[in-house]
PDB file of N, CA and C in Angstrom:
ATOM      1  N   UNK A   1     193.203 142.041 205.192  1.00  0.00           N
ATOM      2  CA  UNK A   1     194.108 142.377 206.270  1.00  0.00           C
ATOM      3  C   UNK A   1     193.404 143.333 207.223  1.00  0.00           C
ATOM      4  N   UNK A   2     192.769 143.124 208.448  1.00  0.00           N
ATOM      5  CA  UNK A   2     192.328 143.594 209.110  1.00  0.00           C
ATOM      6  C   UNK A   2     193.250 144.170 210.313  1.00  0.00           C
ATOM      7  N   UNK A   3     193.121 145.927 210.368  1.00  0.00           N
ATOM      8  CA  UNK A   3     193.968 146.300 211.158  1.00  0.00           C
ATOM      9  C   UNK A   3     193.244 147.300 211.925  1.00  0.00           C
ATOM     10  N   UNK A   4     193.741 146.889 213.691  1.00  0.00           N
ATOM     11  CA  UNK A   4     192.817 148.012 214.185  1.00  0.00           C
ATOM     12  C   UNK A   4     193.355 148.958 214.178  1.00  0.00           C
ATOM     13  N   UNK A   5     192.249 150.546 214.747  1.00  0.00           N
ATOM     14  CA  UNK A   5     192.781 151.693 214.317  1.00  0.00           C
ATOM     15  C   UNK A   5     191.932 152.671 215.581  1.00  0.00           C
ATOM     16  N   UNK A   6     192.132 153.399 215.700  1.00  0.00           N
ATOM     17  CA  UNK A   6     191.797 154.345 217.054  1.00  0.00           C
ATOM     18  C   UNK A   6     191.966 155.657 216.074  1.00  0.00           C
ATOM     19  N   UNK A   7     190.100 156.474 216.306  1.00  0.00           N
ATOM     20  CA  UNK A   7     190.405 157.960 215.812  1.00  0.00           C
ATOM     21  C   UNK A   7     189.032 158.547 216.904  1.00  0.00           C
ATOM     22  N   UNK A   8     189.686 159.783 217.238  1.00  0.00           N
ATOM     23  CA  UNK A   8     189.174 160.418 218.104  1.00  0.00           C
ATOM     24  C   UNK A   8     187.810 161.111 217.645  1.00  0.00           C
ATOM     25  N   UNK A   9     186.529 161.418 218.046  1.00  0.00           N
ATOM     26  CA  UNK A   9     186.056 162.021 217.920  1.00  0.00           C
ATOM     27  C   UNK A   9     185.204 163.078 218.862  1.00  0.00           C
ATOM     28  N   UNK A  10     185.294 163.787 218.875  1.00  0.00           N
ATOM     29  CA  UNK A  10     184.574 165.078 219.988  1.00  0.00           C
ATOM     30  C   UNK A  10     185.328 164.566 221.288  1.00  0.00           C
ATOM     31  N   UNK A  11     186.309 164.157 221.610  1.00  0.00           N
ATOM     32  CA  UNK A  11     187.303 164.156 222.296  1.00  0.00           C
ATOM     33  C   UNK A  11     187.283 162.849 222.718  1.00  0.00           C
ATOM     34  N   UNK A  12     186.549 161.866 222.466  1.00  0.00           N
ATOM     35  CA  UNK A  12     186.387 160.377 223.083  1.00  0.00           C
ATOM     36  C   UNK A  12     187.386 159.400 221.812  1.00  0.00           C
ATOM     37  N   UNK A  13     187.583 158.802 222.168  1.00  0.00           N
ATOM     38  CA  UNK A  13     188.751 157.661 221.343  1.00  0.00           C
ATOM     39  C   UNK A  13     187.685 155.945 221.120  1.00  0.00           C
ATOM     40  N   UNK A  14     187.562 156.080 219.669  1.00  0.00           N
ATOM     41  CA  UNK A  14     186.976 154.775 219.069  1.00  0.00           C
ATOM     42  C   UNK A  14     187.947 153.723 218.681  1.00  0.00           C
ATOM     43  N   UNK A  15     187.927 152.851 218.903  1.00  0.00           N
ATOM     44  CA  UNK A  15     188.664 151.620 218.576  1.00  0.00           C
ATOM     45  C   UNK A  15     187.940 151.022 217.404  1.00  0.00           C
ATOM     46  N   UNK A  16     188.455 150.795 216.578  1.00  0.00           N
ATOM     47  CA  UNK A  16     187.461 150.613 215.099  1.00  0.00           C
ATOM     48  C   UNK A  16     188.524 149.115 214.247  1.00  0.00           C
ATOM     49  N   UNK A  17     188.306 148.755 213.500  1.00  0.00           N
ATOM     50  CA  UNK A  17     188.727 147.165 212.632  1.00  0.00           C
ATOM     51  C   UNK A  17     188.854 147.773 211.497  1.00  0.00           C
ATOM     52  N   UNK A  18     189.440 148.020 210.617  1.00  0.00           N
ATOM     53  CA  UNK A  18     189.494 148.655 209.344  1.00  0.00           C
ATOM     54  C   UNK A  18     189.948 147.041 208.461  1.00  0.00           C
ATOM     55  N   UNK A  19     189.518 146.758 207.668  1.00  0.00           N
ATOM     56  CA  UNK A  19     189.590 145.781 206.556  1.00  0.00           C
ATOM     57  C   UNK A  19     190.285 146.060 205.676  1.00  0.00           C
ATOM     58  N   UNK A  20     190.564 147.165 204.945  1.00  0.00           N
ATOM     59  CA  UNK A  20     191.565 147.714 204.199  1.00  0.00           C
ATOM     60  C   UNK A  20     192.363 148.774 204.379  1.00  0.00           C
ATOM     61  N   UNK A  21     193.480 149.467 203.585  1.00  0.00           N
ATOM     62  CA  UNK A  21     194.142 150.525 203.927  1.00  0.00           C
ATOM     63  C   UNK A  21     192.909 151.333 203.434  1.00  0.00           C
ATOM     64  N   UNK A  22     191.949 151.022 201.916  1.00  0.00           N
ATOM     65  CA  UNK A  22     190.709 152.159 201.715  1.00  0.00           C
ATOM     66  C   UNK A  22     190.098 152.623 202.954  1.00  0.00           C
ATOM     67  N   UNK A  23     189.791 151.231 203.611  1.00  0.00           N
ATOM     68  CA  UNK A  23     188.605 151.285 204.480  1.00  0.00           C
ATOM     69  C   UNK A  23     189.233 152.170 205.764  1.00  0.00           C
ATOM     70  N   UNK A  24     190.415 152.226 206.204  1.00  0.00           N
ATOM     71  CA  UNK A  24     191.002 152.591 207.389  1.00  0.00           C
ATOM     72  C   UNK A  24     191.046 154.396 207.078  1.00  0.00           C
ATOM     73  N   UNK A  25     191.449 154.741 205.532  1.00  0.00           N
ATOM     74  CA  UNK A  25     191.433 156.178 205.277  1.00  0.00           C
ATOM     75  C   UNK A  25     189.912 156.321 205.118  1.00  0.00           C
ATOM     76  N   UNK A  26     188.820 155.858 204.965  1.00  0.00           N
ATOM     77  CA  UNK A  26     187.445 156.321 204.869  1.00  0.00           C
ATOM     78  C   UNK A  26     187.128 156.927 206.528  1.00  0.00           C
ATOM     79  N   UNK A  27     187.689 155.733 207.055  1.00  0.00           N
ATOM     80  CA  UNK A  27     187.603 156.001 208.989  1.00  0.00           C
ATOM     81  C   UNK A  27     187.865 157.201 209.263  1.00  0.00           C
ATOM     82  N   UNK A  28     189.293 157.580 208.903  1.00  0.00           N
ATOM     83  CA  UNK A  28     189.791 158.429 209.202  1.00  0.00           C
ATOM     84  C   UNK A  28     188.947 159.756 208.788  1.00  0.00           C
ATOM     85  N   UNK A  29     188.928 159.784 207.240  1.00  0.00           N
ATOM     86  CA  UNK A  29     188.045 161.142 206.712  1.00  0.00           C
ATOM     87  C   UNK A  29     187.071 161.053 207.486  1.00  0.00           C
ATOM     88  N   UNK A  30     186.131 159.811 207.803  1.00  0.00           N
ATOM     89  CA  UNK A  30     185.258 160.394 208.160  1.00  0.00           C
ATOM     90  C   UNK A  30     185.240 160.831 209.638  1.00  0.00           C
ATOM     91  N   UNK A  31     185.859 160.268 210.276  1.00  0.00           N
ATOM     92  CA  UNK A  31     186.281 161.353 212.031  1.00  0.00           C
ATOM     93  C   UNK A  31     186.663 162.048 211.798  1.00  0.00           C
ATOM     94  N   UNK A  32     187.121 162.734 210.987  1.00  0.00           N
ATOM     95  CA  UNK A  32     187.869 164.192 210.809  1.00  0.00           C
ATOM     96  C   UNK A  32     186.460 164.992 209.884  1.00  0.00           C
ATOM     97  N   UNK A  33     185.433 164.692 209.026  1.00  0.00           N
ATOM     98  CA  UNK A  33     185.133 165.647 208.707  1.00  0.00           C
ATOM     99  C   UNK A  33     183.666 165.539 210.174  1.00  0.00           C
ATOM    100  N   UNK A  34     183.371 164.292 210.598  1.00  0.00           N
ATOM    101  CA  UNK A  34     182.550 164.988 212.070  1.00  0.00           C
ATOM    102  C   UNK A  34     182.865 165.609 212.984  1.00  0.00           C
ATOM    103  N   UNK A  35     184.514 165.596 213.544  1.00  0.00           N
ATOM    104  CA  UNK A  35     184.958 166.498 214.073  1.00  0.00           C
ATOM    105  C   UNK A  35     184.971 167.917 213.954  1.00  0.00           C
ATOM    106  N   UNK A  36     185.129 168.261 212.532  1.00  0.00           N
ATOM    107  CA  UNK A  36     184.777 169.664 212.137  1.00  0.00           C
ATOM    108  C   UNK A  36     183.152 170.292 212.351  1.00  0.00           C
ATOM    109  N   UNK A  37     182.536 169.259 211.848  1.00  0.00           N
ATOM    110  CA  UNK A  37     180.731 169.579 211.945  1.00  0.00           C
ATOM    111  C   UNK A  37     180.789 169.589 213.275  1.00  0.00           C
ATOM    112  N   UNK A  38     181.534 169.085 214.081  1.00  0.00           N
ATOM    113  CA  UNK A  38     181.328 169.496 215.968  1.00  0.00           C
ATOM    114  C   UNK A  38     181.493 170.164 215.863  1.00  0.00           C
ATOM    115  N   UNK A  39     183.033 171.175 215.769  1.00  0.00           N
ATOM    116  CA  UNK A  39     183.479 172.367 216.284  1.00  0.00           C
ATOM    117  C   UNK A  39     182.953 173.557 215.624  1.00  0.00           C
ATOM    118  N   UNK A  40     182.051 173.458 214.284  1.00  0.00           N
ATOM    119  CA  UNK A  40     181.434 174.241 213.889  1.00  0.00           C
ATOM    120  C   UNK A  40     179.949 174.195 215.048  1.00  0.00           C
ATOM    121  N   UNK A  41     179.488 173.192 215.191  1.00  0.00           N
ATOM    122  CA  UNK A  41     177.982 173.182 216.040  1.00  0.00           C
ATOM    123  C   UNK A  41     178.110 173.728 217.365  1.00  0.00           C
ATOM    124  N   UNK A  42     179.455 173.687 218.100  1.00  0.00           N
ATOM    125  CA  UNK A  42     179.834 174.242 219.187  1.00  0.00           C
ATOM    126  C   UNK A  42     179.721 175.775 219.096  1.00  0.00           C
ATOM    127  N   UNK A  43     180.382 175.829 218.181  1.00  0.00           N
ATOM    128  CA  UNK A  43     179.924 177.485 217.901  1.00  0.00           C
ATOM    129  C   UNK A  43     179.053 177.619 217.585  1.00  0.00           C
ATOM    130  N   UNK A  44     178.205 177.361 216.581  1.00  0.00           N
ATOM    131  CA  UNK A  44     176.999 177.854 216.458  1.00  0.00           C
ATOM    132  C   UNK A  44     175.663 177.933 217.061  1.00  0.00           C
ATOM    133  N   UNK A  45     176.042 176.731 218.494  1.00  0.00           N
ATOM    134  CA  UNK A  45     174.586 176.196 218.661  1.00  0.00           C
ATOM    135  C   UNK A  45     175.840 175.885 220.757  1.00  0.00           C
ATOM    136  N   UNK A  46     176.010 177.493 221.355  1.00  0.00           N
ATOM    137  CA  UNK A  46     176.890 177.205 222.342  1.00  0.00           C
ATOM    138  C   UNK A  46     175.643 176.649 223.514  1.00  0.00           C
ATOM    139  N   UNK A  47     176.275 175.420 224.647  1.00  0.00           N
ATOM    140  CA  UNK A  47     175.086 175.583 225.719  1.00  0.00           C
ATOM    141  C   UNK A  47     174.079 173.981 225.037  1.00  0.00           C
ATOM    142  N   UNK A  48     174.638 173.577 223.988  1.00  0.00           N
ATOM    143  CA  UNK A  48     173.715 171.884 223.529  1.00  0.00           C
ATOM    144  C   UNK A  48     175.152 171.179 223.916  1.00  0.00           C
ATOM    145  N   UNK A  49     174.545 169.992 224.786  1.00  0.00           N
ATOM    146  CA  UNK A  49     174.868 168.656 224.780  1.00  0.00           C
ATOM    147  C   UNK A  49     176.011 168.335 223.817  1.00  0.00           C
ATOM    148  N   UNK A  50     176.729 167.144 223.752  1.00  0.00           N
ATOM    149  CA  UNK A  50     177.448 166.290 222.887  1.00  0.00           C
ATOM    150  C   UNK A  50     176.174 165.719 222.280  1.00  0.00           C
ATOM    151  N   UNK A  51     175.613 164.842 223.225  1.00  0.00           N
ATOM    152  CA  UNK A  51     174.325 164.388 222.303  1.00  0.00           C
ATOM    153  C   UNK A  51     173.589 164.861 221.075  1.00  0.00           C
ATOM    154  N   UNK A  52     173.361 166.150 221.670  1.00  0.00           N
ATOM    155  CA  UNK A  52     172.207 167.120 220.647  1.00  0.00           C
ATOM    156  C   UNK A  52     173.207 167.227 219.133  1.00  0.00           C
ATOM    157  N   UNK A  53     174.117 168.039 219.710  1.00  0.00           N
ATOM    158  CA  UNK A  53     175.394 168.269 218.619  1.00  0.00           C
ATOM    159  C   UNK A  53     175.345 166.781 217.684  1.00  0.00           C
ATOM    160  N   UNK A  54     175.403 165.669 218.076  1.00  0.00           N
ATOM    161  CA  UNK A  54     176.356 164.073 217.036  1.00  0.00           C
ATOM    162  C   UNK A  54     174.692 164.181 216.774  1.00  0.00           C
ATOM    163  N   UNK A  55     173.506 163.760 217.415  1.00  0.00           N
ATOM    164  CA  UNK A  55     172.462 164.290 216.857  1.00  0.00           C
ATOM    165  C   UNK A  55     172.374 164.757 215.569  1.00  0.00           C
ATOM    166  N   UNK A  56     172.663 166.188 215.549  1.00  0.00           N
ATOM    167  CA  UNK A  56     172.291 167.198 214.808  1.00  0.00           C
ATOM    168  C   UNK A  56     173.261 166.557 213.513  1.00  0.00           C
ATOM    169  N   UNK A  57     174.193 166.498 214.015  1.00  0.00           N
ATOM    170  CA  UNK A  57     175.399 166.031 212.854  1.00  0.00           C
ATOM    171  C   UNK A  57     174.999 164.885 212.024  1.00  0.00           C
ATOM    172  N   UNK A  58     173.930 163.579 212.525  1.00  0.00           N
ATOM    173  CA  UNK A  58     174.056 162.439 211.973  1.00  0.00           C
ATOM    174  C   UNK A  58     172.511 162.828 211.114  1.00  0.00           C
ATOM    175  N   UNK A  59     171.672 163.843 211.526  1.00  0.00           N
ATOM    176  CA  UNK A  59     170.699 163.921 210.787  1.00  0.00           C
ATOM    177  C   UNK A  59     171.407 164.882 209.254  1.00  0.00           C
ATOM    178  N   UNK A  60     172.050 165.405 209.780  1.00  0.00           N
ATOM    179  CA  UNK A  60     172.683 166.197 208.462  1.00  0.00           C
ATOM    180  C   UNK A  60     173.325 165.162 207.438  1.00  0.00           C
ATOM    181  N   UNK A  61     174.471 164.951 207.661  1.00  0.00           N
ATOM    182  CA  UNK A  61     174.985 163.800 207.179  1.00  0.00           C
ATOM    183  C   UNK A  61     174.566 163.241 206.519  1.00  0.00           C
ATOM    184  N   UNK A  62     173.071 162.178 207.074  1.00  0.00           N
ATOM    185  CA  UNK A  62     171.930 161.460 206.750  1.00  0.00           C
ATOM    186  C   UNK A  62     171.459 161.790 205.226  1.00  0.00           C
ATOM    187  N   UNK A  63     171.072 163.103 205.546  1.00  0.00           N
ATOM    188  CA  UNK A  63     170.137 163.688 204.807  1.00  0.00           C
ATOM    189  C   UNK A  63     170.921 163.952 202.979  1.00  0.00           C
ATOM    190  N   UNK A  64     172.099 164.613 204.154  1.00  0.00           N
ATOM    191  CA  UNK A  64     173.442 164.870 202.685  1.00  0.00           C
ATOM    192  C   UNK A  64     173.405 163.082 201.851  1.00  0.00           C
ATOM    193  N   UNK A  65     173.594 162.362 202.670  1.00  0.00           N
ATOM    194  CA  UNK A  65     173.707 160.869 201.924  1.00  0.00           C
ATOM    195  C   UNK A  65     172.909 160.747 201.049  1.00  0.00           C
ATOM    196  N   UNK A  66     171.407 160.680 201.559  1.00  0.00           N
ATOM    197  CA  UNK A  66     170.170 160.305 200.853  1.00  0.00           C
ATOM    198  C   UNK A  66     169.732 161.274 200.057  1.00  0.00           C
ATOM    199  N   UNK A  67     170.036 162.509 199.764  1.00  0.00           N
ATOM    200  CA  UNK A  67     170.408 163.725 198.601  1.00  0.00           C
ATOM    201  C   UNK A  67     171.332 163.290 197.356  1.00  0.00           C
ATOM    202  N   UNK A  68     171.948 162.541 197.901  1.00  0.00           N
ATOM    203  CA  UNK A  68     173.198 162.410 196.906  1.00  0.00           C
ATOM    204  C   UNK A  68     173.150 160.532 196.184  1.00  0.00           C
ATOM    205  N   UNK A  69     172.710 160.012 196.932  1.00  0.00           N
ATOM    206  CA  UNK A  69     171.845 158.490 196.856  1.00  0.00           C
ATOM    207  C   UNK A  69     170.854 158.708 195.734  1.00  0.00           C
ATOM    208  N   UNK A  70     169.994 160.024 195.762  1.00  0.00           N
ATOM    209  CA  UNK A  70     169.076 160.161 194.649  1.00  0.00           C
ATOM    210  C   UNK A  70     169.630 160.748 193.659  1.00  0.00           C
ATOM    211  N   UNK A  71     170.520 161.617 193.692  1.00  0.00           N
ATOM    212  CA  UNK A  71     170.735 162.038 192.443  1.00  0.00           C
ATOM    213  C   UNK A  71     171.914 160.734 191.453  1.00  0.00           C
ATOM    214  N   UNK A  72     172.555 159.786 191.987  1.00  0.00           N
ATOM    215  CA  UNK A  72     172.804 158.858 191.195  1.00  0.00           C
ATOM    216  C   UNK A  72     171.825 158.052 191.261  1.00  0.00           C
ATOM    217  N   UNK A  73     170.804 157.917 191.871  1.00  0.00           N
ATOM    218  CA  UNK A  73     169.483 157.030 191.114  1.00  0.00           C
ATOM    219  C   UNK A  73     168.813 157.935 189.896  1.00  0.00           C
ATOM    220  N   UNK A  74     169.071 158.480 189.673  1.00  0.00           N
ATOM    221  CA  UNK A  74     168.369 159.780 188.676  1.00  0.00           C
ATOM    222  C   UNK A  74     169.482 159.871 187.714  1.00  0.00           C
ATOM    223  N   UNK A  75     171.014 159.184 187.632  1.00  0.00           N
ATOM    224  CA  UNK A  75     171.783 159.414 186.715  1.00  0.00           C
ATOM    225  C   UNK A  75     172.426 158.157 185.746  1.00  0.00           C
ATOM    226  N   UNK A  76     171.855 156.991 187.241  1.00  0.00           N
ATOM    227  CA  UNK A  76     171.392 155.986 186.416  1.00  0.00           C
ATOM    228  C   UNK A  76     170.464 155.418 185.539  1.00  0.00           C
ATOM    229  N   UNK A  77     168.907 156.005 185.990  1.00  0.00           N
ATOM    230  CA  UNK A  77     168.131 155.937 185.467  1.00  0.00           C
ATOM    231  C   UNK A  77     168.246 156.559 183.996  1.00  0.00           C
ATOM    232  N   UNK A  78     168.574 157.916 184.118  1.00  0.00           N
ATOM    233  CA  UNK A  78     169.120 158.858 182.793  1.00  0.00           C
ATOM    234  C   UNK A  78     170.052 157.829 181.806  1.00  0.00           C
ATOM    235  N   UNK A  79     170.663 157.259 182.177  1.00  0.00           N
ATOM    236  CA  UNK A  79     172.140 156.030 181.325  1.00  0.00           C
ATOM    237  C   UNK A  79     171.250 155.482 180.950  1.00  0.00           C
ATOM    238  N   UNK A  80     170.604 154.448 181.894  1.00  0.00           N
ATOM    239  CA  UNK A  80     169.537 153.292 181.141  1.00  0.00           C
ATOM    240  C   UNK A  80     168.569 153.637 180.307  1.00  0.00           C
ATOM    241  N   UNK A  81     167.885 155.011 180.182  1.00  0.00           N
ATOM    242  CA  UNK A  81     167.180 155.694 179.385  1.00  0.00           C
ATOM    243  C   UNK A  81     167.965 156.092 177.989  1.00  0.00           C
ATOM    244  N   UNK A  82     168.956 156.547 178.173  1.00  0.00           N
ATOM    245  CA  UNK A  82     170.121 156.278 177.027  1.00  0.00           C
ATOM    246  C   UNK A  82     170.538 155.418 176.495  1.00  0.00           C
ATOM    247  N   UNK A  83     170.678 154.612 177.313  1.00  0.00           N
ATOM    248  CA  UNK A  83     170.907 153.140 176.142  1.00  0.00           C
ATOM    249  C   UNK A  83     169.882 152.653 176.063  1.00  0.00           C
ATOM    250  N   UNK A  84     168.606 153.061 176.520  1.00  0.00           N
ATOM    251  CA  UNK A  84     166.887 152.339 175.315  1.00  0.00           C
ATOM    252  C   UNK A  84     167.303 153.079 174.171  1.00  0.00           C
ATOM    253  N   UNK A  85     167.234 154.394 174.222  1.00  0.00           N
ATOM    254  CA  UNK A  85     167.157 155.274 173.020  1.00  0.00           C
ATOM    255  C   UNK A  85     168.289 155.067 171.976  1.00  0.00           C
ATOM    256  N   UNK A  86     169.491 154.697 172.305  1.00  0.00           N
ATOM    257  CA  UNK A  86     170.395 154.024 171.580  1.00  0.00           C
ATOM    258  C   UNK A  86     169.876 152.901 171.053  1.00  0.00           C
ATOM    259  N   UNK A  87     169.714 152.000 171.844  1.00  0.00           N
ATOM    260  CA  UNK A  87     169.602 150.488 171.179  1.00  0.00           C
ATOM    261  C   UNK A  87     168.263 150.691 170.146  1.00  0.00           C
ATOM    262  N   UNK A  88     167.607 151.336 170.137  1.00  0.00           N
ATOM    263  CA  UNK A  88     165.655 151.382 169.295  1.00  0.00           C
ATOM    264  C   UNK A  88     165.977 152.703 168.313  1.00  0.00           C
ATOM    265  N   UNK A  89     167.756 153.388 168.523  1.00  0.00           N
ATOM    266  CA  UNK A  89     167.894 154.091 167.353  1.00  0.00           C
ATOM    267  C   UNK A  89     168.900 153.088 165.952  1.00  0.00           C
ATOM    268  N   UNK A  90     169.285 152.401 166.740  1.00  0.00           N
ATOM    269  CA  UNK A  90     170.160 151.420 166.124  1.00  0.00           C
ATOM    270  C   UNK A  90     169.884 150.484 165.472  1.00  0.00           C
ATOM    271  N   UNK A  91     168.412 150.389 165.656  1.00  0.00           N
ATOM    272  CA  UNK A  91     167.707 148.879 165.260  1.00  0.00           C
ATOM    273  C   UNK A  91     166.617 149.478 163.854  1.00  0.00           C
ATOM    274  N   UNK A  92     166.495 150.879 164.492  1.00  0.00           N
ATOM    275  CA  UNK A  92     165.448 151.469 163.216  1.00  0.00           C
ATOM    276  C   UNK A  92     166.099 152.046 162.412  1.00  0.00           C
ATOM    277  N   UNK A  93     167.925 152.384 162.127  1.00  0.00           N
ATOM    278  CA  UNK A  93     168.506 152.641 161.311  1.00  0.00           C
ATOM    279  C   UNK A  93     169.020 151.352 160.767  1.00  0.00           C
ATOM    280  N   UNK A  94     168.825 150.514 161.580  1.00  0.00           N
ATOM    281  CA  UNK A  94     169.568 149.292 160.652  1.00  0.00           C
ATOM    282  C   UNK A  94     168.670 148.714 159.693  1.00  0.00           C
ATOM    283  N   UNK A  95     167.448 148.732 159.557  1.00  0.00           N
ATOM    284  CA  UNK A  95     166.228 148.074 158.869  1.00  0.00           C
ATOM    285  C   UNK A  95     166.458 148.932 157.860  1.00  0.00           C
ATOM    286  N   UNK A  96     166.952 150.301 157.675  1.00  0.00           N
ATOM    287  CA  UNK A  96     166.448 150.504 156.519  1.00  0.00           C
ATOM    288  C   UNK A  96     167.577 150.460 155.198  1.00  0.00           C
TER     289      UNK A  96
END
């Protein structure tokens, strides 16, 4: 069920397709938590662009993603390392 949806960000209005009610609240969180990383960058950084600011915001973001991208590659890896050590403890207690 595809429903469109309009959420504002740094004062401009996106017209967006949301596919689910999930997908339409992901929209939403996520214009609302870049909106905040604006009005924090406004303050902190007074006298930059909109540009510089969604800039600054999408390298952060980015970075937060691919931080957090590795540490569940590192927690999967850890599981699958757990179940070797399971399965080759299971097999050398069963022989005997």
């Amino acid at each position: 069920m595809d429903q469109k949806i309009s959420v504002k960000i740094a004062g401009r209005v996106f017209n967006l397709t949301a596919t689910s009610p999930d997908a339409e609240q992901l929209y939403r969180l996520a214009a609302e938590t870049v909106n905040k990383r604006f009005a924090a960058y406004t303050r902190n950084y007074p006298g930059k662009n909109v540009s510089d600011l969604m800039s600054m915001i999408a390298l952060n973001e980015t970075a937060l993603r691919l931080g957090l991208q590795k540490d569940i590659d590192q927690i999967h890896e850890a599981e699958n390392q757990l179940a070797r050590d399971l399965e080759n403890y299971l097999k050398d207690n069963g022989k005997q």
